[in-house]
C-alpha atoms as a PDB file:
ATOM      1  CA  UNK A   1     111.552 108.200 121.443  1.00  0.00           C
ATOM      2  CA  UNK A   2     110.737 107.042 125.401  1.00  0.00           C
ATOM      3  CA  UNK A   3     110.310 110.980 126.211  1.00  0.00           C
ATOM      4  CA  UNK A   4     108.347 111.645 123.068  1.00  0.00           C
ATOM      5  CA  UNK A   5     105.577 108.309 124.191  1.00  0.00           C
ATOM      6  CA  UNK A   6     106.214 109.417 127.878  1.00  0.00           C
ATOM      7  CA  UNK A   7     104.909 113.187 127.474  1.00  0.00           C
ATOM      8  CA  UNK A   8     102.167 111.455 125.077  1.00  0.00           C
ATOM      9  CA  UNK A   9     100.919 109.131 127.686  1.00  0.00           C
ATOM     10  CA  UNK A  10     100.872 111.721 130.218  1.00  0.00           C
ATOM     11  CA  UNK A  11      98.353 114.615 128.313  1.00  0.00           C
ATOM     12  CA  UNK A  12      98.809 117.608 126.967  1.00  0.00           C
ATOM     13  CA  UNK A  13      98.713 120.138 129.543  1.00  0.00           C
ATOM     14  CA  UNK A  14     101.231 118.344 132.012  1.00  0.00           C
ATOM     15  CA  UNK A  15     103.767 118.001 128.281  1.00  0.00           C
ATOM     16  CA  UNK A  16     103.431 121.820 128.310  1.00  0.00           C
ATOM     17  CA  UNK A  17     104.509 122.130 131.617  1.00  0.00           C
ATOM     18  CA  UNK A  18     107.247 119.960 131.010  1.00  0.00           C
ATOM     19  CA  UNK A  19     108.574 121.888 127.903  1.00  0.00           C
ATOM     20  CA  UNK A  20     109.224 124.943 130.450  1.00  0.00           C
ATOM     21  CA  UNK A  21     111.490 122.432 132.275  1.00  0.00           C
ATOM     22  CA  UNK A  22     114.907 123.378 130.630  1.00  0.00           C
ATOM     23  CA  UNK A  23     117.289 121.426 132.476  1.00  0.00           C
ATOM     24  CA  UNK A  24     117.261 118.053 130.113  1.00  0.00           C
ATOM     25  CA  UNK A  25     118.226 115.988 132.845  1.00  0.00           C
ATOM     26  CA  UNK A  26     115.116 117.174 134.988  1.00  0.00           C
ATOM     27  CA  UNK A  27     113.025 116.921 132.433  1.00  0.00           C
ATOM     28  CA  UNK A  28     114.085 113.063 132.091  1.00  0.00           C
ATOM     29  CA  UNK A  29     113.409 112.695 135.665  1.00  0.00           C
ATOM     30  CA  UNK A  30     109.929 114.219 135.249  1.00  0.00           C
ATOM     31  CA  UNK A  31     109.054 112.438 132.348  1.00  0.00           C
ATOM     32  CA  UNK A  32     110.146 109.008 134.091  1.00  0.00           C
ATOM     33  CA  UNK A  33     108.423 109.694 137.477  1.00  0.00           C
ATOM     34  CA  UNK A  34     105.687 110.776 135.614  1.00  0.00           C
ATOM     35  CA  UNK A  35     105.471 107.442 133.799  1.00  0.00           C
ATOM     36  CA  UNK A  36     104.629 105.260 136.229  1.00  0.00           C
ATOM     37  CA  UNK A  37     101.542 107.353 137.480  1.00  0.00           C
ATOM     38  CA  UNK A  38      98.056 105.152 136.723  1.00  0.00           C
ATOM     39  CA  UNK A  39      95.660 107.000 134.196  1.00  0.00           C
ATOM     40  CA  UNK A  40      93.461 107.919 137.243  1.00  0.00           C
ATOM     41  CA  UNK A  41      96.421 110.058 139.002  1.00  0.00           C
ATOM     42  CA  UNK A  42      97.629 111.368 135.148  1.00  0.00           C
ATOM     43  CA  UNK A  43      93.792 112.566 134.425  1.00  0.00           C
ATOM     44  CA  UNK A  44      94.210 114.056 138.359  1.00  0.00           C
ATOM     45  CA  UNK A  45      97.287 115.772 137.756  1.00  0.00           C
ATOM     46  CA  UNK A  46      96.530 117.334 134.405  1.00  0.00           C
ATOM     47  CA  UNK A  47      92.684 118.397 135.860  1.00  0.00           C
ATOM     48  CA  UNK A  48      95.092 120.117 138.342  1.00  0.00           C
ATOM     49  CA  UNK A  49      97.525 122.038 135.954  1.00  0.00           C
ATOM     50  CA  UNK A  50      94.283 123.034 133.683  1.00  0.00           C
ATOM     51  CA  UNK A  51      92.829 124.726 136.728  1.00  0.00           C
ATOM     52  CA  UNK A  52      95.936 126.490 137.185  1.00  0.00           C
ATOM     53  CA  UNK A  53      96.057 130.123 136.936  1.00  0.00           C
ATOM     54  CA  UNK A  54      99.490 131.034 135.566  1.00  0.00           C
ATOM     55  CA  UNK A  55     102.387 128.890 134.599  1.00  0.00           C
ATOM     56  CA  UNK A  56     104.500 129.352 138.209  1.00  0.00           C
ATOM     57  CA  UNK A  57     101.099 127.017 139.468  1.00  0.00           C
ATOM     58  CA  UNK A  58     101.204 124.640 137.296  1.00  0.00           C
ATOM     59  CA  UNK A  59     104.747 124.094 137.679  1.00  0.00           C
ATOM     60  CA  UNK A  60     104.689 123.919 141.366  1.00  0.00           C
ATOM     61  CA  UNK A  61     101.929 121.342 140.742  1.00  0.00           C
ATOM     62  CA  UNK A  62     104.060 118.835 138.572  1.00  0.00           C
ATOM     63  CA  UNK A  63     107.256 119.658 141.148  1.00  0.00           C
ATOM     64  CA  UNK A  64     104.981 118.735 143.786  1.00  0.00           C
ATOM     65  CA  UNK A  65     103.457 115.728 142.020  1.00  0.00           C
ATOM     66  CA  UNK A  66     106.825 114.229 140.884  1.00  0.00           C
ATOM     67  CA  UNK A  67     108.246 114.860 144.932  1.00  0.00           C
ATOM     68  CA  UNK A  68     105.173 112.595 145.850  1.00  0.00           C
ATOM     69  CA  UNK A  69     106.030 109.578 143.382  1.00  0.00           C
ATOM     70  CA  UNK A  70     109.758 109.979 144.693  1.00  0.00           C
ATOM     71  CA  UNK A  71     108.081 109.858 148.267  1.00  0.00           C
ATOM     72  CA  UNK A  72     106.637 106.752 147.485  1.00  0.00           C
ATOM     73  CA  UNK A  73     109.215 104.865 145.497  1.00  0.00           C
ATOM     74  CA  UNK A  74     111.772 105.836 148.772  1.00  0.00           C
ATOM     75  CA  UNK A  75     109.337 104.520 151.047  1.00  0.00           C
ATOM     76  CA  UNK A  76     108.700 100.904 148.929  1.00  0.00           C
ATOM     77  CA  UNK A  77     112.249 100.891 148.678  1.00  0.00           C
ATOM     78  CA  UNK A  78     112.632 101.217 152.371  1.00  0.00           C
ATOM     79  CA  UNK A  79     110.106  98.773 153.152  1.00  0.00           C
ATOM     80  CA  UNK A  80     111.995  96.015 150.700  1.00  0.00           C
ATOM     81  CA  UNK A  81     115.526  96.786 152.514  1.00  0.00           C
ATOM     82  CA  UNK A  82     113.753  96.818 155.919  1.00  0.00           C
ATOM     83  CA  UNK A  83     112.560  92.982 154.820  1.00  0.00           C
ATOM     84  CA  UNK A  84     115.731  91.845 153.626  1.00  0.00           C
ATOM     85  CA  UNK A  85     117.553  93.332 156.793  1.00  0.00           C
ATOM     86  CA  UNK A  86     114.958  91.118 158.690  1.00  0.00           C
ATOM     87  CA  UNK A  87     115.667  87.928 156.637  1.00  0.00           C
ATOM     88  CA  UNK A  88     119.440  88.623 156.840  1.00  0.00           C
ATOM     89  CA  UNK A  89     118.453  89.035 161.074  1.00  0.00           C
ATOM     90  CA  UNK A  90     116.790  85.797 161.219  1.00  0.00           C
ATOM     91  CA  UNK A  91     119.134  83.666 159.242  1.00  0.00           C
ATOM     92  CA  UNK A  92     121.748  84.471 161.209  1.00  0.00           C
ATOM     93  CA  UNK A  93     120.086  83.992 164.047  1.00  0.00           C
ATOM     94  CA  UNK A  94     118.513  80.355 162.930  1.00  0.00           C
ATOM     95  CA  UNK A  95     122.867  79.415 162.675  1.00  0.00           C
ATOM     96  CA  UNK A  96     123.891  80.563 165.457  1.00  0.00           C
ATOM     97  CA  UNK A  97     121.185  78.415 167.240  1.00  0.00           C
ATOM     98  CA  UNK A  98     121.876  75.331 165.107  1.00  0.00           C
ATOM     99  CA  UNK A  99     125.570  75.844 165.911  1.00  0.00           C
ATOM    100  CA  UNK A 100     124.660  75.980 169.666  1.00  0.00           C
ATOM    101  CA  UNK A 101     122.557  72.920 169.068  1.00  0.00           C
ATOM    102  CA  UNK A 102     125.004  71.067 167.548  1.00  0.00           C
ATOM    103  CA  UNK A 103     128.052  71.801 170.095  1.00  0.00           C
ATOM    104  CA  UNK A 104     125.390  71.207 173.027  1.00  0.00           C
ATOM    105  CA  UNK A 105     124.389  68.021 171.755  1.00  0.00           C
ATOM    106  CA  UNK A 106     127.827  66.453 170.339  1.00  0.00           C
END
């Protein structure tokens, strides 16, 4: 049912494309990177694969579409981990200087 309402949300042309996909598993992936596209990129993307010439095109054009979404989420992802790494940094930082201000001052 979530891949039927996922090719649904996504239009028409770009589920065509994605019934050439025959590899379940990637098609799953597609469908899910797919899913969290805004309306504005989805209308994008399938302007895109209508304006394609052949069915190699239009494929490359989803491939390349769902490599830039995975782009992205790496890069949030990076950024969060980056952030935590940082608090991690600074709290144990902020002990060790409470523990040298206790010692000094005991």
């Amino acid at each position: 049912m979530v891949a039927v309402s996922a090719i649904v949300g996504i239009g028409s042309s770009v589920a065509g494309v994605l019934t050439q996909v025959n590899d379940a598993k990637k098609r799953r992936e597609f469908e899910q990177a797919l899913s969290t596209m805004s309306q504005t990129q989805q209308n994008a993307l399938n302007e895109k694969i209508l304006r394609a010439k052949n069915d190699n095109e239009r494929l490359s054009i989803l491939i390349n579409a769902v490599a830039q979404i995975k782009i992205g989420q790496a890069s949030a992802k990076t950024d969060k981990d980056t952030k935590m790494a940082m608090i991690i940094i600074g709290g144990g930082v902020a002990l060790l200087l409470t523990i040298f201000m206790i010692k000094k001052f005991a």
